[in-house]
Protein backbone atom coordinates (compact mmCIF):
# COMPACT_ATOMS: atom_id res chain seq x y z
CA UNK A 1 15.26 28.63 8.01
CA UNK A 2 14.48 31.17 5.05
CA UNK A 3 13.00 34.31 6.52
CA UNK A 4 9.15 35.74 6.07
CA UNK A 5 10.37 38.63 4.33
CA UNK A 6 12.58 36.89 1.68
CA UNK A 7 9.38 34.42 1.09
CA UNK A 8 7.08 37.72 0.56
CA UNK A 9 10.46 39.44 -1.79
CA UNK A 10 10.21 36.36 -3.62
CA UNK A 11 6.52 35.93 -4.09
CA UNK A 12 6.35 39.19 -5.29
CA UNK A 13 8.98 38.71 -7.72
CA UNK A 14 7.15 35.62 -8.67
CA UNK A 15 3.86 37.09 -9.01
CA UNK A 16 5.34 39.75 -11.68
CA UNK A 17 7.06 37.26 -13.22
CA UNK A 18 3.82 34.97 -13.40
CA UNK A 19 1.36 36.86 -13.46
CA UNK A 20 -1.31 34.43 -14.65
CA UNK A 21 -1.21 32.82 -10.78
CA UNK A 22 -2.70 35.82 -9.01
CA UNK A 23 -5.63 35.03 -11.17
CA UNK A 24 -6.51 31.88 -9.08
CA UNK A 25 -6.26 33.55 -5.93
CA UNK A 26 -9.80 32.12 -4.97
CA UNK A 27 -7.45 28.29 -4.77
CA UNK A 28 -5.49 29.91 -1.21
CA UNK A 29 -9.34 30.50 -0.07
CA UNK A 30 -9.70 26.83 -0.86
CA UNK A 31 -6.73 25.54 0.98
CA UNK A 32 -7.56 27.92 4.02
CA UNK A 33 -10.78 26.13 4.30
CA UNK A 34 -10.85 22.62 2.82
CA UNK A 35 -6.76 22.00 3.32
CA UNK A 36 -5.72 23.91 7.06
CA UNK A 37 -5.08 20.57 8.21
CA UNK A 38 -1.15 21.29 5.84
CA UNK A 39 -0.76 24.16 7.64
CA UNK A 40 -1.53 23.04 11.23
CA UNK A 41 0.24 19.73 10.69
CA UNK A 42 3.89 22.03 9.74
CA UNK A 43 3.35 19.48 6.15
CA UNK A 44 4.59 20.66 2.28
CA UNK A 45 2.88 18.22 0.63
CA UNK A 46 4.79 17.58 -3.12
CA UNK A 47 3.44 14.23 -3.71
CA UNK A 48 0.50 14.98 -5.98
CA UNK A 49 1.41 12.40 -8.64
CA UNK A 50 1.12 9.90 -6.07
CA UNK A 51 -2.07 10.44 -4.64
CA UNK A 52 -4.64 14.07 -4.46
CA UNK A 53 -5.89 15.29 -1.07
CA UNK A 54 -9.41 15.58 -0.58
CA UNK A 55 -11.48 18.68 0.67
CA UNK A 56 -12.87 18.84 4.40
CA UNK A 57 -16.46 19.20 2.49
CA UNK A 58 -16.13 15.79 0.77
CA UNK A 59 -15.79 14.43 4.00
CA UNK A 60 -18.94 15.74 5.91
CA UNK A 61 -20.68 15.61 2.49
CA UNK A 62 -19.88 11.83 2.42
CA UNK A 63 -20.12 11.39 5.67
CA UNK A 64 -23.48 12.63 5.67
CA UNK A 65 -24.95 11.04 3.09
CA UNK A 66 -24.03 7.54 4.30
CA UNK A 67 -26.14 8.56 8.08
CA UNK A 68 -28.89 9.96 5.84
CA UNK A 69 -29.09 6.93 3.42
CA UNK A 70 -29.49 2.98 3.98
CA UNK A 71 -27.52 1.20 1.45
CA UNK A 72 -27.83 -2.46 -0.05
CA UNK A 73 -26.43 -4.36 -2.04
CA UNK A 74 -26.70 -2.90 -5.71
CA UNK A 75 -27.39 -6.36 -7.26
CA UNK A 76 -31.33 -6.49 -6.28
CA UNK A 77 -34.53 -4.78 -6.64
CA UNK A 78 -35.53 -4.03 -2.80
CA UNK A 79 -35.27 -0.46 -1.12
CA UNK A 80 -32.16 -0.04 -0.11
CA UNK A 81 -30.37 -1.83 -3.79
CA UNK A 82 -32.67 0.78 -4.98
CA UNK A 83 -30.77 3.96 -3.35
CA UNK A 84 -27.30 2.57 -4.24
CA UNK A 85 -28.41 1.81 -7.73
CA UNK A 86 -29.41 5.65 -7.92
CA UNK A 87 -26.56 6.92 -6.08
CA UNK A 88 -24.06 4.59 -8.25
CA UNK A 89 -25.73 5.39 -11.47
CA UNK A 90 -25.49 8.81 -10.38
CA UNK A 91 -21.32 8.61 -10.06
CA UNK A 92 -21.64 7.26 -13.52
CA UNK A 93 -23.31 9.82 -15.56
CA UNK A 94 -21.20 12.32 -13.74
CA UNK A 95 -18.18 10.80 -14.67
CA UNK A 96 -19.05 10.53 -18.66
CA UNK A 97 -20.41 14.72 -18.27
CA UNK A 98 -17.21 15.31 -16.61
CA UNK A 99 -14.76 14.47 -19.33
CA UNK A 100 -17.43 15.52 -21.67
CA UNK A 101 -18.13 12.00 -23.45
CA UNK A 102 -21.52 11.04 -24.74
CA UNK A 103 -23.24 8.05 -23.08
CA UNK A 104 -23.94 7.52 -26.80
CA UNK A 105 -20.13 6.89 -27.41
CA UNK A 106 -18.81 5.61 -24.41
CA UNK A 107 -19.42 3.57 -21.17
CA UNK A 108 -18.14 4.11 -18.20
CA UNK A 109 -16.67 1.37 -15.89
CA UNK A 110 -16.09 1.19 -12.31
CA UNK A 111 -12.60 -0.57 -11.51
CA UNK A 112 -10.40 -0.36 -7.95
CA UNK A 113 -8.06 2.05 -9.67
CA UNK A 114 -6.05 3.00 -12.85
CA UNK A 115 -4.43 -0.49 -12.83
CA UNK A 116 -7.17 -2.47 -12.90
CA UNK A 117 -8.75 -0.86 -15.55
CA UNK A 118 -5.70 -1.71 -17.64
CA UNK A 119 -5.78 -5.19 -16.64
CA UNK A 120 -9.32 -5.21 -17.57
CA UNK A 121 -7.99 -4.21 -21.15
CA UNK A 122 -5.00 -6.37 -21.40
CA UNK A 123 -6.29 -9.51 -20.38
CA UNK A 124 -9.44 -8.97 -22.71
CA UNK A 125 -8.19 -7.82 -25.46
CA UNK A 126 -8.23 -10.10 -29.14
CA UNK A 127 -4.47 -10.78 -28.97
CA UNK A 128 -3.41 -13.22 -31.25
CA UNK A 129 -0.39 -13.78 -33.12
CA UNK A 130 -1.31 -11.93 -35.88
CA UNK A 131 -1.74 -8.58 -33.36
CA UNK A 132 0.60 -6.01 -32.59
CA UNK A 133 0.91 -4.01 -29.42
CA UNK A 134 2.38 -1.07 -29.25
CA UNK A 135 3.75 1.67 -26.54
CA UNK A 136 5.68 4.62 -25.68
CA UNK A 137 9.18 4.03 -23.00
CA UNK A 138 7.49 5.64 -20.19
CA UNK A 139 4.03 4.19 -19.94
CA UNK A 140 3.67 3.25 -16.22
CA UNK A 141 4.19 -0.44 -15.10
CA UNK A 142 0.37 -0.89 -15.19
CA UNK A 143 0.53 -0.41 -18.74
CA UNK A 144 4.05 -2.51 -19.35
CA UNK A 145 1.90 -5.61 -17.81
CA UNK A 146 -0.34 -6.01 -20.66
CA UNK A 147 2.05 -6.83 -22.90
CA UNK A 148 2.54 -10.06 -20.35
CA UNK A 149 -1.33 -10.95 -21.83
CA UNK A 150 0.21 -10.06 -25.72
CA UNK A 151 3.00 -12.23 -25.00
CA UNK A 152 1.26 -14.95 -23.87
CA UNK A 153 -0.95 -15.20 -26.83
CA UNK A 154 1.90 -14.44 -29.45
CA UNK A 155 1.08 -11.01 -30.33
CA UNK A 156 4.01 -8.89 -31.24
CA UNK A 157 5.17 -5.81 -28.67
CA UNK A 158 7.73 -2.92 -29.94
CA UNK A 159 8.49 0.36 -27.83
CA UNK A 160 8.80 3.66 -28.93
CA UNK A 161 11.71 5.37 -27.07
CA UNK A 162 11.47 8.69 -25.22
CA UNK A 163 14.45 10.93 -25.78
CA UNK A 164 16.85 12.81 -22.86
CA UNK A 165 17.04 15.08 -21.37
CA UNK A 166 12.86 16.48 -22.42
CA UNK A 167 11.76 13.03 -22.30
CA UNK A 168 9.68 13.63 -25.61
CA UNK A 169 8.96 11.03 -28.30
CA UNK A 170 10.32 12.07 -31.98
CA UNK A 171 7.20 12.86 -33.98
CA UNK A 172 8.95 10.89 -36.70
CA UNK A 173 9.42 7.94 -34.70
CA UNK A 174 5.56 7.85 -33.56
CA UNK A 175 4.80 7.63 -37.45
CA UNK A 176 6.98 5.34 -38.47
CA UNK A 177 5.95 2.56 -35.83
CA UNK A 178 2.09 3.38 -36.38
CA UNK A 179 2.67 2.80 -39.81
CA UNK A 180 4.22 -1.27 -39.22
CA UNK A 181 2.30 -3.80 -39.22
CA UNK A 182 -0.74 -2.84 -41.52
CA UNK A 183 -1.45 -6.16 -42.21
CA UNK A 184 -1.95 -6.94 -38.43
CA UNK A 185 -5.65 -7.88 -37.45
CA UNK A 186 -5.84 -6.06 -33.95
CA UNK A 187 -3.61 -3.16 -32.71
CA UNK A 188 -3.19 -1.73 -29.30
CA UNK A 189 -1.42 1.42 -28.82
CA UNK A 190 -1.01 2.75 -25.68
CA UNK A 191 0.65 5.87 -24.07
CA UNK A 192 0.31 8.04 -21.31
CA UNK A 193 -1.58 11.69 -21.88
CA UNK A 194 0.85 12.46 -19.09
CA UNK A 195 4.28 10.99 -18.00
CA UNK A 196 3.82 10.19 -14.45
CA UNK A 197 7.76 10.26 -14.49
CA UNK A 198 8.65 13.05 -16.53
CA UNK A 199 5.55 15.35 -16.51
CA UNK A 200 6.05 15.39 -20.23
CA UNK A 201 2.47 15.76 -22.34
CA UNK A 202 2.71 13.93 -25.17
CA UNK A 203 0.41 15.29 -28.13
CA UNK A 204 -3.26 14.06 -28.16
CA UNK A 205 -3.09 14.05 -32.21
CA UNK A 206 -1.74 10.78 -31.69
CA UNK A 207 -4.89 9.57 -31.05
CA UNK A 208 -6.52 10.25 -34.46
CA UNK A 209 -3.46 9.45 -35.90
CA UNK A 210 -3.11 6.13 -34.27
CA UNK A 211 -7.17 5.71 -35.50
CA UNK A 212 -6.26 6.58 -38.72
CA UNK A 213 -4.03 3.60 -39.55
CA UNK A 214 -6.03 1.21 -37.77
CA UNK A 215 -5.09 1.01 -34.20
CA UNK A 216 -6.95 1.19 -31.21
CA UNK A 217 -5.91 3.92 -28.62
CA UNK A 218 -5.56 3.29 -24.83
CA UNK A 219 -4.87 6.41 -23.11
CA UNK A 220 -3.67 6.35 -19.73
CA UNK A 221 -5.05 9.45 -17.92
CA UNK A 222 -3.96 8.88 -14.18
CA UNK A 223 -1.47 11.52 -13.84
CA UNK A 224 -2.88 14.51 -16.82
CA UNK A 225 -6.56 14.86 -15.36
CA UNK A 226 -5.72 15.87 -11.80
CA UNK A 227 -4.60 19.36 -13.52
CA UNK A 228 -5.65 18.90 -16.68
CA UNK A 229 -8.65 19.06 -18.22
CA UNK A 230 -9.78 15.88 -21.26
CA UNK A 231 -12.49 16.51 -23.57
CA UNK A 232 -13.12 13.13 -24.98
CA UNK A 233 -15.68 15.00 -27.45
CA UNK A 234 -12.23 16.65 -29.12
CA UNK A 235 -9.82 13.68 -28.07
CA UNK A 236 -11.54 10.09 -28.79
CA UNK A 237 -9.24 7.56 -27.69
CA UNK A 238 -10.94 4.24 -27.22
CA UNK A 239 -9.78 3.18 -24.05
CA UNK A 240 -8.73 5.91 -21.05
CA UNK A 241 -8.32 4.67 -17.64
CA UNK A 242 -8.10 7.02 -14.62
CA UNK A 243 -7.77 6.60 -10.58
CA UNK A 244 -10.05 9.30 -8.88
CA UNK A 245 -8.06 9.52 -5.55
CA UNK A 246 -5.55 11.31 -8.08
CA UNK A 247 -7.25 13.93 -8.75
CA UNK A 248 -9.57 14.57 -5.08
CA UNK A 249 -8.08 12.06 -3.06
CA UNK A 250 -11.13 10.23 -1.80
CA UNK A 251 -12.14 8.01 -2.17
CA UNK A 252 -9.19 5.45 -2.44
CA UNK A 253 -10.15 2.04 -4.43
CA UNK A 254 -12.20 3.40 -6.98
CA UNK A 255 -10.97 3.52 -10.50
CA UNK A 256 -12.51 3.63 -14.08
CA UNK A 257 -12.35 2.56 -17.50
CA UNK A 258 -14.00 4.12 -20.05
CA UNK A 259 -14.57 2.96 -22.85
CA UNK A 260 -15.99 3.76 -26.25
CA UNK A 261 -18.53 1.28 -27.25
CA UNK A 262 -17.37 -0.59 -29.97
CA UNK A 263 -14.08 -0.65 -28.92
CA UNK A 264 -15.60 -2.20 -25.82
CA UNK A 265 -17.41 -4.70 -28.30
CA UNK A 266 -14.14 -6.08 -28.88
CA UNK A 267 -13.00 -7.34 -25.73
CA UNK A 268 -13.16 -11.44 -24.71
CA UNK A 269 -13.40 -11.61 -21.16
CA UNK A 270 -11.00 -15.03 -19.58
CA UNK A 271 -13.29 -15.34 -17.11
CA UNK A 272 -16.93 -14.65 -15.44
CA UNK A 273 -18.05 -13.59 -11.75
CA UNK A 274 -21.13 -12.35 -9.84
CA UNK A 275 -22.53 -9.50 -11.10
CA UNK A 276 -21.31 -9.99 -14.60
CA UNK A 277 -23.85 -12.38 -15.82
CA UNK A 278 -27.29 -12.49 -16.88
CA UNK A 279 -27.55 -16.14 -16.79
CA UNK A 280 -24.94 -18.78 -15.52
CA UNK A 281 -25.31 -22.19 -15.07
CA UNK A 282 -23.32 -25.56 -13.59
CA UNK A 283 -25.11 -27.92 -15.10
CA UNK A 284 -25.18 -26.64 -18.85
CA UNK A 285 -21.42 -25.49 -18.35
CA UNK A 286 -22.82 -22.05 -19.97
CA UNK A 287 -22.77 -18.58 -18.62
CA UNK A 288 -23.84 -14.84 -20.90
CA UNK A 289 -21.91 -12.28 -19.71
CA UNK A 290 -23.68 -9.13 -19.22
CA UNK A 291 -23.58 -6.63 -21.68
CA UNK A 292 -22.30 -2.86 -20.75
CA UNK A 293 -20.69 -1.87 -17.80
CA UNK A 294 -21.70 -4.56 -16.00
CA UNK A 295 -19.96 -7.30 -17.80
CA UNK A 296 -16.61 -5.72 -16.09
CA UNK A 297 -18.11 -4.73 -12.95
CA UNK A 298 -16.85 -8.05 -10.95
CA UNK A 299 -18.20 -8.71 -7.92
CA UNK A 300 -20.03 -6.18 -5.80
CA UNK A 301 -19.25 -2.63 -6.47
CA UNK A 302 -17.70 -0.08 -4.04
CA UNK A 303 -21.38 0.86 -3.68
CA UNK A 304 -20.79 2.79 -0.77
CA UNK A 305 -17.57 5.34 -2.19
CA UNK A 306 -18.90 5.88 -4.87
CA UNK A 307 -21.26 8.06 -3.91
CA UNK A 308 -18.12 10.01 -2.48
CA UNK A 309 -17.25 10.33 -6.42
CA UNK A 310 -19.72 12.10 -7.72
CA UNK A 311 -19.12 14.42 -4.66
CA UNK A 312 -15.31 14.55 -5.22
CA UNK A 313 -16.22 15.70 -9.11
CA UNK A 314 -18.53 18.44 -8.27
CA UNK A 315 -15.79 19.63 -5.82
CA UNK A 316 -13.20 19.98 -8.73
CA UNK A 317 -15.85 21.48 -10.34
CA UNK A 318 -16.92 24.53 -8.04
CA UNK A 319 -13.10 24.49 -7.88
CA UNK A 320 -12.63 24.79 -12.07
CA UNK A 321 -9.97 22.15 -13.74
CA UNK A 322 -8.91 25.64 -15.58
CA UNK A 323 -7.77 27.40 -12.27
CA UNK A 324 -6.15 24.12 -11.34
CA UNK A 325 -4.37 23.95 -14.45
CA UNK A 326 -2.90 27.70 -14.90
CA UNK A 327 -1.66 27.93 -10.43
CA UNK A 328 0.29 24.30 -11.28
CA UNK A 329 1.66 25.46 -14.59
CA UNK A 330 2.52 28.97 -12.86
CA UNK A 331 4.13 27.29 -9.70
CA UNK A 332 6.20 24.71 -11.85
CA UNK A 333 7.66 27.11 -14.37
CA UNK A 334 9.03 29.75 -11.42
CA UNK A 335 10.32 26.19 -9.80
CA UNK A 336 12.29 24.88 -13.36
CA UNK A 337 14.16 28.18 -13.55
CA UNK A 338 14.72 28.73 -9.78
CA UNK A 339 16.67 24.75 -9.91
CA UNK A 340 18.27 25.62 -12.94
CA UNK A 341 20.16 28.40 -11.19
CA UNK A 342 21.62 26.34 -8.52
CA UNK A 343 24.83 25.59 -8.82
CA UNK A 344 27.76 24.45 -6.39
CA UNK A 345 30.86 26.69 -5.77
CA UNK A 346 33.00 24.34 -8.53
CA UNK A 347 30.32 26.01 -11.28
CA UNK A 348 28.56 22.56 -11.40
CA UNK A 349 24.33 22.34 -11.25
CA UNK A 350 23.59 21.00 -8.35
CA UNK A 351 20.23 19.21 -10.30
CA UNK A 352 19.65 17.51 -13.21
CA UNK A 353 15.87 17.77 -14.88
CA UNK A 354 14.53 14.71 -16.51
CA UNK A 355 11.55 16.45 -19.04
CA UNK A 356 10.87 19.67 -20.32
CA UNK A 357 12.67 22.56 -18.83
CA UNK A 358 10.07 24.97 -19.37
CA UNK A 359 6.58 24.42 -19.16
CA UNK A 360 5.52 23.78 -22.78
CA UNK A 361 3.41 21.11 -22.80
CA UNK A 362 4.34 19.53 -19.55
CA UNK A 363 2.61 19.02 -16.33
CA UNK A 364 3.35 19.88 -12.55
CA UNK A 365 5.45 16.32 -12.40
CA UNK A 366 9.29 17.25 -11.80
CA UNK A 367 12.18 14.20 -11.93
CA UNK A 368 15.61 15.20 -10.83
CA UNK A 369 18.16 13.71 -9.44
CA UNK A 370 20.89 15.76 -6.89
CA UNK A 371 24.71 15.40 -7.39
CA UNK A 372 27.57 16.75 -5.49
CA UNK A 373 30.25 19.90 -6.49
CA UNK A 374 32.04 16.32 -8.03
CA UNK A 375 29.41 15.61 -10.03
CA UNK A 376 28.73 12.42 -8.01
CA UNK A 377 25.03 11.35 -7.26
CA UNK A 378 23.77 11.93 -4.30
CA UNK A 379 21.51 9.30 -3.10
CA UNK A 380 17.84 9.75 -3.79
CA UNK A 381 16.82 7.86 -0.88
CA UNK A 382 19.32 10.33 1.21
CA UNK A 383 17.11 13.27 -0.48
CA UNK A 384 13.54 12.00 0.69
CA UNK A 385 14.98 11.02 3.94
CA UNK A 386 16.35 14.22 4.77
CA UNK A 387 13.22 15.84 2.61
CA UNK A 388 11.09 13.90 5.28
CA UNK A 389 12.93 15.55 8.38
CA UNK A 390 11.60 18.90 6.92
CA UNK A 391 8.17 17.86 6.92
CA UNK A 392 8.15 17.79 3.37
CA UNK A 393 6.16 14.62 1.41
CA UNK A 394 8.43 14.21 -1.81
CA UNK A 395 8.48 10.60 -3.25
CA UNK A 396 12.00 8.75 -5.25
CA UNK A 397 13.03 5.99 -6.85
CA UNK A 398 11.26 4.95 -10.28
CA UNK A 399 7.84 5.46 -9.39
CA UNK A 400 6.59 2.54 -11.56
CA UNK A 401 8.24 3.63 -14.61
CA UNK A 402 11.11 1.86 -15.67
CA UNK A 403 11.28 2.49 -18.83
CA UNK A 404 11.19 6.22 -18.34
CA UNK A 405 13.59 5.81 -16.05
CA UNK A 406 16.11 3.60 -17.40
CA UNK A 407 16.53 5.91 -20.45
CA UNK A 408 16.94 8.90 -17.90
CA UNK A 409 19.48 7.38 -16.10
CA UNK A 410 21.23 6.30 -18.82
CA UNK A 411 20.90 2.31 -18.16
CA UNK A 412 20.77 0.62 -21.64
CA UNK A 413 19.47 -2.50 -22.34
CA UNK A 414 22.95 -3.96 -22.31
CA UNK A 415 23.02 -3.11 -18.50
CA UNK A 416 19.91 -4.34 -17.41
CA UNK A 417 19.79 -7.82 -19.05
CA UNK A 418 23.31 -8.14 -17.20
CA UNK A 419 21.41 -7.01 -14.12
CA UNK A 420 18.60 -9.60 -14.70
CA UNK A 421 21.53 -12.62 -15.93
CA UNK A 422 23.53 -11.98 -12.20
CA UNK A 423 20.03 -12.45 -10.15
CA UNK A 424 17.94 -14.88 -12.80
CA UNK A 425 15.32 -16.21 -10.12
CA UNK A 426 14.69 -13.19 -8.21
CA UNK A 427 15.95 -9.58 -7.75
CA UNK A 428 15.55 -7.43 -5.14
CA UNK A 429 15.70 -3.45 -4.92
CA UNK A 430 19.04 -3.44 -3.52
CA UNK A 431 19.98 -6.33 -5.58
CA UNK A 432 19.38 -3.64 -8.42
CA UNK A 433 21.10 -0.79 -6.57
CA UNK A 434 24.27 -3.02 -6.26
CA UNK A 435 24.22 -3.87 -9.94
CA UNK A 436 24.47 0.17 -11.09
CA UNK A 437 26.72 0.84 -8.53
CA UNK A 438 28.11 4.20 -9.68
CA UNK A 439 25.16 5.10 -11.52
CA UNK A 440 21.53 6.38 -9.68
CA UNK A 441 19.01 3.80 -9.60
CA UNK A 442 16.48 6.33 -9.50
CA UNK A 443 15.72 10.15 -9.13
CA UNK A 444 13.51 12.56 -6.66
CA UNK A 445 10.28 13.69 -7.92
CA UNK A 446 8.56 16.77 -6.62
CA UNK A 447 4.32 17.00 -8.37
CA UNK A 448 1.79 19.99 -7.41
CA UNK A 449 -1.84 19.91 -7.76
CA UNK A 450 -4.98 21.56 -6.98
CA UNK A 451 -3.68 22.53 -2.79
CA UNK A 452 -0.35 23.89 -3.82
CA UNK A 453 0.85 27.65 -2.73
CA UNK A 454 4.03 29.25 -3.64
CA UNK A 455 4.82 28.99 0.30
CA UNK A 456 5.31 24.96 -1.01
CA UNK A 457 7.85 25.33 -3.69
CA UNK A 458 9.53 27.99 -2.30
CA UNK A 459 10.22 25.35 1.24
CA UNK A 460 11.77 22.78 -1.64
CA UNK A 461 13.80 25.48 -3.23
CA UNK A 462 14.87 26.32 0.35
CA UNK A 463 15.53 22.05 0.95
CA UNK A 464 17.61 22.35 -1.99
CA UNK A 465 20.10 24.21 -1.74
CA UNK A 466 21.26 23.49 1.44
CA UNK A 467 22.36 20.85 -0.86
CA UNK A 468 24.97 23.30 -2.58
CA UNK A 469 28.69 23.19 -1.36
């Protein structure tokens, strides 16, 4: 194991070097009090894409709250609907002030996560044949499903590749697809304000650009707003969907969708459930679907966690998205140059970066993949298995990006329709690992977010290069 005193040599080397992190000194006050539980438990936890952590105070404020409070059912008019009404309506305008949108201009939605916001989107959206829908290579698998919806009602669907090694969309490329089908009578466009693969940002003048030529704009937000901050005052995209255990990790199961209003005006729900009426009947073989929020809001709400969202926002608040955004930004730069130095005894990296190697316009999402002083891969399920043994939570494989990842990896088309052709009924993981045999089928990614310390990166840099040979 590393020694203290090379972890302080290099802290203060980074702290020259970055001197914008000693600025957010009050976040190591934070993770002494709301995060020990790292500490004590020996854990680096790297896996911020995947899911946040929450504070110790959400918890006991949470907690709390439910032994204080009597909740009902939302859906009536007696006491206890009454004080989950409040306390939901509550998460909601919180929410829309959060990402600084206008109750006047959008709504806000309540979903079980990211991806079934989307779902909401794809299977209500006007496709037709006459409709396009359009997305970037390395939208998450959430956002690949809708185009099952477009395809089932004849709409066309086109890609926009991302280019190796940054990852990064040609501008020229964005503006020549916007500008197809002008004749088309609805347009979806859809990309990710981050690259849950990648970590790449792509530019929010897309949006207004996309606007511009008639499309409407659904921005996946999932992995940019744990760090990041979205003004949807400046950036107007009509559709953004989020998951809040990304960005303060409780609770679980509670997404949103929001929405701007007359974007929302276009959607055709396939189907109606309780809560998302004002008047159904058998007999007539009628039903009006609620107008608003709650013509989405199937079911019975998460009444009781969502109270625990307007507490996990006004932690990340007292916290400030801003601090959150410069410590990540800080910690992933020193991390990009620190891997880009390591190299085996034959003069060959030990890493390869998929996305930016610097951190313009990118996020605190890193994809690599480990080979040998050969040049051979080395297994990424090897590298979280050993990463594992060290106590340190890293996460590999595609992470629901495929597209992202194909192009990374360098599998064309070519090879994966062969892939599909040898297993046409059903194809399994290893299936696919058999059928690239030579080649990675996936890479090791390493996120930070609003817990991370240098003492973190500095244990992966450590991981590494005991790598090197």
């Amino acid at each position: 194991m590393i020694s203290v005193g090379t972890v302080q040599r290099d802290f203060e080397a980074f702290l020259a070097a970055w001197p914008e992190y000693g600025a957010t000194g009050a976040l190591d006050e934070i993770r002494a009090r709301e995060f020990a539980r790292l500490d004590a438990a020996g854990q680096v936890y790297l896996d911020y894409t995947g899911a946040g952590l929450y504070g110790e105070s959400q918890i006991r404020r949470h907690t709390e709250l439910l032994l204080e409070h009597v909740l009902g059912n939302p859906h009536s008019a007696n006491p206890t609907s009454q004080v989950s009404t409040r306390l939901v309506e509550a998460a909601r305008r919180h929410v829309l002030s959060f990402f600084n949108a206008s109750p006047d201009d959008y709504c806000a939605i309540f979903t079980a996560n990211a991806s079934h916001a989307l779902k909401l989107v794809g299977e209500s959206y006007p496709f037709e044949p006459r409709s396009r829908f359009l997305l970037t290579f390395d939208n998450h698998n959430s956002v690949n499903g809708i185009r099952e919806f477009a395809r089932a009602r004849g709409a066309g669907i086109s890609y926009i590749p991302v280019v190796p090694p940054d990852m990064r969309v040609e501008q020229p490329a964005v503006d020549a697809a916007l500008a197809t089908a002008r004749d088309a009578r609805d347009r979806l466009f859809a990309c990710p304000a981050q690259s849950n693969f990648s970590g790449v940002q792509h530019p929010l003048e897309w949006v207004a650009a996309a606007q511009s030529k008639g499309w409407d704009v659904l921005l996946d937000a999932a992995a940019f707003v744990p760090t990041n901050r979205l003004d949807l005052q400046r950036w107007r995209p009509d559709f953004v969907v989020l998951s809040f255990y990304k960005i303060f990790g409780y609770p679980t199961g509670v997404g949103a969708l929001i929405a701007r209003w007359p974007a929302l005006a276009k959607l055709r729900r396939p189907w109606f459930a309780g809560g998302t009426i004002t008047v159904a009947s058998v007999g007539a073989d009628r039903h009006y679907l609620a107008s608003g929020a709650s013509g989405f809001e199937d079911g019975t709400l998460n009444f009781s966690s969502l109270a625990a969202v307007d507490i996990g926002l006004d932690f990340i608040e007292q916290i400030g998205i801003d601090a959150i955004h410069r410590r990540v930004g800080a910690l992933a730069g020193w991390l990009l140059e620190r891997l880009a130095e390591l190299r085996h005894a034959s003069g060959r990296p030990l890493v390869t970066v998929y996305g930016p190697a610097d951190t313009t316009d990118r996020g605190g999402t890193i994809t690599l993949t480990f080979r040998d002083a050969s040049g051979a891969f080395i297994d990424h399920q090897v590298i979280e298995t050993k990463a594992s043994e060290r106590g340190i939570s890293i996460r590999s494989g595609c992470f629901c990006n495929p597209g992202a990842g194909e192009l990374a990896l360098g599998l064309s088309s070519d090879d994966m329709k062969a892939c599909f052709a040898r297993s046409p009924e059903r194809m399994t993981y290893d299936d696919f690992r058999r059928c690239v045999d030579g080649r990675s089928s996936g890479a090791v990614r390493v996120s930070l977010g609003l817990a991370s310390n240098f003492a973190d990166v500095h244990a992966f840099l450590d991981f590494a290069r005991g790598f090197l040979s």
